[in-house]
C-alpha atoms as a PDB file:
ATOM      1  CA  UNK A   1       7.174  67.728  20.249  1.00  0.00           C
ATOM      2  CA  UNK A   2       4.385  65.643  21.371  1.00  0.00           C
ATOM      3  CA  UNK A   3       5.026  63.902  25.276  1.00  0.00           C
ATOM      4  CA  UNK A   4       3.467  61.145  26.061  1.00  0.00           C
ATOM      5  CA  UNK A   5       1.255  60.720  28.899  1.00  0.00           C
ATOM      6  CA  UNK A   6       3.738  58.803  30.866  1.00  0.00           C
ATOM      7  CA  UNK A   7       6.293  61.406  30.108  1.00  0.00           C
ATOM      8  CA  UNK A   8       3.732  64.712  31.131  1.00  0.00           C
ATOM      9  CA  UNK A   9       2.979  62.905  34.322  1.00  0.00           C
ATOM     10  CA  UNK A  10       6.802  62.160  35.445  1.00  0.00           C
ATOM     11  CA  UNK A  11       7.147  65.928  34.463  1.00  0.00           C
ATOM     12  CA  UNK A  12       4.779  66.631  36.686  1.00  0.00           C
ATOM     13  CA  UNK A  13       5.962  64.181  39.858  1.00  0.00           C
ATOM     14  CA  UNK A  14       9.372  65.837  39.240  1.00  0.00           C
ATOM     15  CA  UNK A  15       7.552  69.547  39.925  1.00  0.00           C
ATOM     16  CA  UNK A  16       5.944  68.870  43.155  1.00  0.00           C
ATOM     17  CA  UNK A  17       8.087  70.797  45.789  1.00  0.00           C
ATOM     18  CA  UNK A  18       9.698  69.532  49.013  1.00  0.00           C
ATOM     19  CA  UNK A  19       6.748  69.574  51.513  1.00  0.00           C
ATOM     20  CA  UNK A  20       3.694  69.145  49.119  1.00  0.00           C
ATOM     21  CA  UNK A  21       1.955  66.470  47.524  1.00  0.00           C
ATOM     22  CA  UNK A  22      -0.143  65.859  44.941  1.00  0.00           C
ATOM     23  CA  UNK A  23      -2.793  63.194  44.407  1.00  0.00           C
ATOM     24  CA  UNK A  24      -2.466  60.614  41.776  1.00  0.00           C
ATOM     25  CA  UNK A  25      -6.415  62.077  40.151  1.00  0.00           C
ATOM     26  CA  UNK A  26      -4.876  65.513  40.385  1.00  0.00           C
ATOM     27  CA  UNK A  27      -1.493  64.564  38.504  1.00  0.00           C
ATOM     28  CA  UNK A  28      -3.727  62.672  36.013  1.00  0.00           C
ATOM     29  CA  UNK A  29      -5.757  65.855  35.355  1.00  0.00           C
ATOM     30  CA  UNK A  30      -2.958  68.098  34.662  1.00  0.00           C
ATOM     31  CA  UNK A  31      -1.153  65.630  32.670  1.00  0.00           C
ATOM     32  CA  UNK A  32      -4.702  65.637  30.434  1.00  0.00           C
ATOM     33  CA  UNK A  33      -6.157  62.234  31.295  1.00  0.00           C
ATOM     34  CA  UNK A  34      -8.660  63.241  34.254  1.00  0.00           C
ATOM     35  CA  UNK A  35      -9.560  59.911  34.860  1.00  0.00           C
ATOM     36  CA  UNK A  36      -5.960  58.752  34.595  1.00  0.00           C
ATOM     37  CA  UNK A  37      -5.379  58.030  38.330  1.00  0.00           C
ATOM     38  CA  UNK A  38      -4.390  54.280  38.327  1.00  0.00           C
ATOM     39  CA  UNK A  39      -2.458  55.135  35.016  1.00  0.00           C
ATOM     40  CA  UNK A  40      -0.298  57.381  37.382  1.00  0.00           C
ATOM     41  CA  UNK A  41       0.259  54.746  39.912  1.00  0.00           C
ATOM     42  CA  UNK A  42       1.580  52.303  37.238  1.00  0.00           C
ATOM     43  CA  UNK A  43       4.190  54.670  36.062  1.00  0.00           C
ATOM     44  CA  UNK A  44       4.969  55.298  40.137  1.00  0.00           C
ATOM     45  CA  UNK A  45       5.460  51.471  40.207  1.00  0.00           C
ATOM     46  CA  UNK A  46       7.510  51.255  37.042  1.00  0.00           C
ATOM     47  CA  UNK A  47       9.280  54.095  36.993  1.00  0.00           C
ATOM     48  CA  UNK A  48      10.085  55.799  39.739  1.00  0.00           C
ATOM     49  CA  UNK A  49      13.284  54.171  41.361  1.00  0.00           C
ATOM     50  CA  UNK A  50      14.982  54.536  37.626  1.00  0.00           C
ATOM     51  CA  UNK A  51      13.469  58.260  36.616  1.00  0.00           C
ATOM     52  CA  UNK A  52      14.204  59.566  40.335  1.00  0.00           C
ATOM     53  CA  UNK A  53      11.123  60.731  41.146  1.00  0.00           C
ATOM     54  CA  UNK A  54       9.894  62.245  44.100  1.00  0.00           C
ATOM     55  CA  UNK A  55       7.115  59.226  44.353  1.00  0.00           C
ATOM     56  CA  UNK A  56       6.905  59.667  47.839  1.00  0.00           C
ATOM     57  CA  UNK A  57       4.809  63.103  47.468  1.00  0.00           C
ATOM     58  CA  UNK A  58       2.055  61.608  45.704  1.00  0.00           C
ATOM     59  CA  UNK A  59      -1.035  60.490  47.872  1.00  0.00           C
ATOM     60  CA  UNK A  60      -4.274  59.328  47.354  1.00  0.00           C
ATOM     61  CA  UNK A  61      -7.677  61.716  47.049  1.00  0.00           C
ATOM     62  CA  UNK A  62      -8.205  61.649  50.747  1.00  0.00           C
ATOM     63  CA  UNK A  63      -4.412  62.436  51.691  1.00  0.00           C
ATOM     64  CA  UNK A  64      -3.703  59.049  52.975  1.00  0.00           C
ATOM     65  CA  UNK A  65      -0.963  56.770  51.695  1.00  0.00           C
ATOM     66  CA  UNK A  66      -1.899  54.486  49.323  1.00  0.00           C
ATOM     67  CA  UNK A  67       0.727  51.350  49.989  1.00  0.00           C
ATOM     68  CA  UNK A  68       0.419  49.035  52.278  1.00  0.00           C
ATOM     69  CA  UNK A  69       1.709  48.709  55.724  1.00  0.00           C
ATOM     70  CA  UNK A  70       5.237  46.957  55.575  1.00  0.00           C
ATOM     71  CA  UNK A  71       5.243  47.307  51.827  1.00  0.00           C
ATOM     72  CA  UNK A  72       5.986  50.766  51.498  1.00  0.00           C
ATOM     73  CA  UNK A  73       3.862  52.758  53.880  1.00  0.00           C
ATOM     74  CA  UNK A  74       6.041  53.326  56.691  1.00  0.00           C
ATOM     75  CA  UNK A  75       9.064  54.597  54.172  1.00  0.00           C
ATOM     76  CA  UNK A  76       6.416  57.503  52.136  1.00  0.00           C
ATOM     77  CA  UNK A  77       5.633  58.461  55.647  1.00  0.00           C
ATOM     78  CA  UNK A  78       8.855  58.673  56.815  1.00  0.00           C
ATOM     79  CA  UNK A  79      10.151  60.873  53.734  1.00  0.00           C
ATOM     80  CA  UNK A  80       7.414  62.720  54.101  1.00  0.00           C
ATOM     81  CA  UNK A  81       7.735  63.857  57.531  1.00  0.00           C
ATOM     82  CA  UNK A  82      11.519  64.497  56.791  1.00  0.00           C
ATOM     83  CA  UNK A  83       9.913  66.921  54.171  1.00  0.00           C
ATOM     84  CA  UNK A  84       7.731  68.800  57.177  1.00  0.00           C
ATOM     85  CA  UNK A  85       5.089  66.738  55.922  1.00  0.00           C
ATOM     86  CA  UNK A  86       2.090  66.703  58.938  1.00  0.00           C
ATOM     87  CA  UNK A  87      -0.480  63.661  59.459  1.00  0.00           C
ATOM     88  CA  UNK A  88      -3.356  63.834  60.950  1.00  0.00           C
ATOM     89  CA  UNK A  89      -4.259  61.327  64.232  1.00  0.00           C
ATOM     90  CA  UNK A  90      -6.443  59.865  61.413  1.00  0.00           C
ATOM     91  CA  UNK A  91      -3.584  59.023  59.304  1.00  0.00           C
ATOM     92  CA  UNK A  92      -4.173  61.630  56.515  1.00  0.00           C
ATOM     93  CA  UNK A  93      -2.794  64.711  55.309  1.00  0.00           C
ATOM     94  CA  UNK A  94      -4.300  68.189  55.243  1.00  0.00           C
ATOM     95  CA  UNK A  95      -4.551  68.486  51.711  1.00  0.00           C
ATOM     96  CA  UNK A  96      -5.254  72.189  52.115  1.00  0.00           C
ATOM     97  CA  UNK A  97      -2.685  72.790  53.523  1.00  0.00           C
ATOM     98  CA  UNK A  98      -0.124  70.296  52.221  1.00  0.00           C
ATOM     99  CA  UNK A  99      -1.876  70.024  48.661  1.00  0.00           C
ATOM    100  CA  UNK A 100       0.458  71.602  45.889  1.00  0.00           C
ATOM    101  CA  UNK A 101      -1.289  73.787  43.635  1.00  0.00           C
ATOM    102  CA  UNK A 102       0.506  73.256  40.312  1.00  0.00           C
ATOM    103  CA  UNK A 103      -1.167  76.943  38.805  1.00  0.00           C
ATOM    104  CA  UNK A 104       0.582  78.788  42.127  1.00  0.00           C
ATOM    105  CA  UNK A 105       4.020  77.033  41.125  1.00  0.00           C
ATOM    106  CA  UNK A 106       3.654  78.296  37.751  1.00  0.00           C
ATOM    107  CA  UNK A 107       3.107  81.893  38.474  1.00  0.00           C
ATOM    108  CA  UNK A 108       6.298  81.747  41.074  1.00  0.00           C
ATOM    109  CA  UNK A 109       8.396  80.566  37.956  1.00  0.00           C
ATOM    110  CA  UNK A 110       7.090  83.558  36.227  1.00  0.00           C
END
């Protein structure tokens, strides 16, 4: 059976682990669209509060939050520190250390 990309990239959202993130170009990528980054954020925006999805784990390329203050921002941040989630004094999260690697979860599950 053929998924969509819409339905490889909630896949995907759904396999980030507590205490990671992902970026919305790096979800794109493994989902087969590597320039499929604002394609991720519309299915965020559409489908996350009915799918479940962990959107709150999904950050932009520099490891900052991507919605605005007051719309959004203060709520990823807050799940995300509940997670053990660390920001930077810049705002930003170490994406080394932070950044899920979607090739190490596979090999766990193996």
């Amino acid at each position: 059976m053929v998924h969509s990309f819409s339905n490889r990239v909630e896949d995907i959202i759904k396999s980030i682990p507590e205490g990671k993130v992902a970026t919305y170009g790096q979800i794109a990528a493994c989902a087969g669209v590597p320039r499929g980054a604002r394609g991720v954020a519309w299915i965020l925006h559409s489908c996350s509060e009915n799918d479940r999805l962990p959107w709150h784990r999904v950050v932009n390329r520099k490891g900052g939050i991507s919605l605005p203050h007051h719309q959004g921002y203060e709520l990823q941040m807050a799940l995300l520190k509940k997670e053990g989630v660390r920001f930077g004094e810049s705002g930003y999260i170490d994406l080394d250390h932070y950044g899920w690697d979607p090739d190490e979860s596979r090999s766990e599950s193996q």
